[in-house]
Protein backbone atom coordinates (compact mmCIF):
# COMPACT_ATOMS: atom_id res chain seq x y z
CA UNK A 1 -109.50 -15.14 29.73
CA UNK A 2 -105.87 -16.11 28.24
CA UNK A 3 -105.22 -16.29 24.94
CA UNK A 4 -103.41 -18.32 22.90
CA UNK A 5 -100.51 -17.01 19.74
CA UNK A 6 -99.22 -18.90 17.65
CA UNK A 7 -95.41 -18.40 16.40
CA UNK A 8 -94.49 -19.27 13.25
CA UNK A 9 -91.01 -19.73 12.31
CA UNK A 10 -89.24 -21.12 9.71
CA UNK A 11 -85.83 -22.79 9.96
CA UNK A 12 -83.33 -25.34 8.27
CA UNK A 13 -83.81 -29.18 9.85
CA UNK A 14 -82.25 -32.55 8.80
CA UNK A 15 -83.35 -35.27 8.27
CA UNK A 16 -81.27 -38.88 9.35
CA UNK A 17 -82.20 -42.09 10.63
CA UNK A 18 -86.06 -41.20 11.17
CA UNK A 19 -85.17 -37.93 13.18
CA UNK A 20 -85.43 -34.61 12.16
CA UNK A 21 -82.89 -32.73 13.84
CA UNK A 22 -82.85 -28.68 13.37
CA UNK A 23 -79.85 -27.07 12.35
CA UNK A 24 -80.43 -23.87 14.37
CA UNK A 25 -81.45 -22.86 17.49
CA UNK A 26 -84.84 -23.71 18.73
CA UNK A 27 -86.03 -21.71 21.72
CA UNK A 28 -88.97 -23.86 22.99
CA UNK A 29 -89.76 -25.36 26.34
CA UNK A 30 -89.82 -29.07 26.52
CA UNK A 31 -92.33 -30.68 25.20
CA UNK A 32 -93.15 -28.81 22.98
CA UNK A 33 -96.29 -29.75 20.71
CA UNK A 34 -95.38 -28.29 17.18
CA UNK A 35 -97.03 -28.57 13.63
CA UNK A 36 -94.35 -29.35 11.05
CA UNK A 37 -93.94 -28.53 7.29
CA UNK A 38 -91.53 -30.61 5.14
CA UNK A 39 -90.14 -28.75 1.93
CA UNK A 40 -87.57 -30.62 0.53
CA UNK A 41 -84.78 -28.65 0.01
CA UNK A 42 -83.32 -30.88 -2.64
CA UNK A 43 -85.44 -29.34 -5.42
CA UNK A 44 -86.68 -32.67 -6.67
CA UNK A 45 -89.76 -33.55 -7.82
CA UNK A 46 -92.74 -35.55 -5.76
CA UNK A 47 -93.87 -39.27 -6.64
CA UNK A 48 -96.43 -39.55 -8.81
CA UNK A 49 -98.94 -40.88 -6.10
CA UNK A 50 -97.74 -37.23 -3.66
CA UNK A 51 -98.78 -35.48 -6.63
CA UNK A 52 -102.39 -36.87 -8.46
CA UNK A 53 -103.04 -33.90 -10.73
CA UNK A 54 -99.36 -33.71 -12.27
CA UNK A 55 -100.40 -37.22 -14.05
CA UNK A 56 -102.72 -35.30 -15.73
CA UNK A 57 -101.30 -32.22 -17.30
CA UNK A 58 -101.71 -32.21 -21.00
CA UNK A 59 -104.29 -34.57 -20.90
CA UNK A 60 -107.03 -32.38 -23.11
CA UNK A 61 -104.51 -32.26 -25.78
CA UNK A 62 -105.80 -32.54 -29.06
CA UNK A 63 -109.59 -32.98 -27.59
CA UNK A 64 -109.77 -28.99 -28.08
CA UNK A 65 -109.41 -27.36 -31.02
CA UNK A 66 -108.10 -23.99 -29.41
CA UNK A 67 -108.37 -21.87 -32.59
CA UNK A 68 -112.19 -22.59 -33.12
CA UNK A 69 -112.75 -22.18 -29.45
CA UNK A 70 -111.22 -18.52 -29.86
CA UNK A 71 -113.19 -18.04 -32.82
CA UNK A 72 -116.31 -18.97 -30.91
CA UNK A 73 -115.29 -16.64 -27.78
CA UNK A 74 -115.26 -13.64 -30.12
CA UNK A 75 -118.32 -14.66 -32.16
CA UNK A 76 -120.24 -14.61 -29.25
CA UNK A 77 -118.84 -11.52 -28.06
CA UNK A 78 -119.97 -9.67 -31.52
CA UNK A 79 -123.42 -11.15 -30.90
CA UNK A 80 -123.70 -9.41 -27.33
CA UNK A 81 -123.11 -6.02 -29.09
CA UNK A 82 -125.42 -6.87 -32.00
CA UNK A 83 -128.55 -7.64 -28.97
CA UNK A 84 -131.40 -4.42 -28.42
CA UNK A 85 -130.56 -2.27 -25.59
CA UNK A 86 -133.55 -3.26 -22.55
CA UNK A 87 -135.74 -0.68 -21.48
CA UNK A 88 -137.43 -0.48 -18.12
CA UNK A 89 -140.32 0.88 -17.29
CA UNK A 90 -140.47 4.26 -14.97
């Protein structure tokens, strides 16, 4: 039974008229089937509709009052102390 590895390697590519052409040496037969990865090197940021959730950071604002919510946290922590300790039966 043969099996089959996988290589992963990560190198530096361009990008021009629709082709992506690497900028280092690729040691693969022809033919190659390969999985690619873009990262855009550029640093920039994605489109709005490549990145859904980004739309909706800060959203919640001002529906939470965060200082009552920590109040609540802790009063509910003092309450856990406050409960009887359960007892089992031998």
């Amino acid at each position: 039974m043969r099996k089959e590895v996988m290589c992963v390697k990560t190198i530096k590519a361009r990008y021009h008229n629709g082709v992506i052409e690497p900028l280092e040496q690729v040691h693969l037969p022809d033919d190659s089937d390969l999985v690619i990865t873009i990262v855009d090197a550029r640093g920039t940021t994605a489109p709005a509709d490549e990145a859904p959730f980004s739309s909706l950071a800060g959203a919640w604002v001002g529906l939470v009052d965060c200082d009552q919510f920590l109040r609540d946290v802790y009063a509910s922590r003092s309450q856990l102390s406050e409960r009887p300790v359960a007892e089992l039966e031998p």
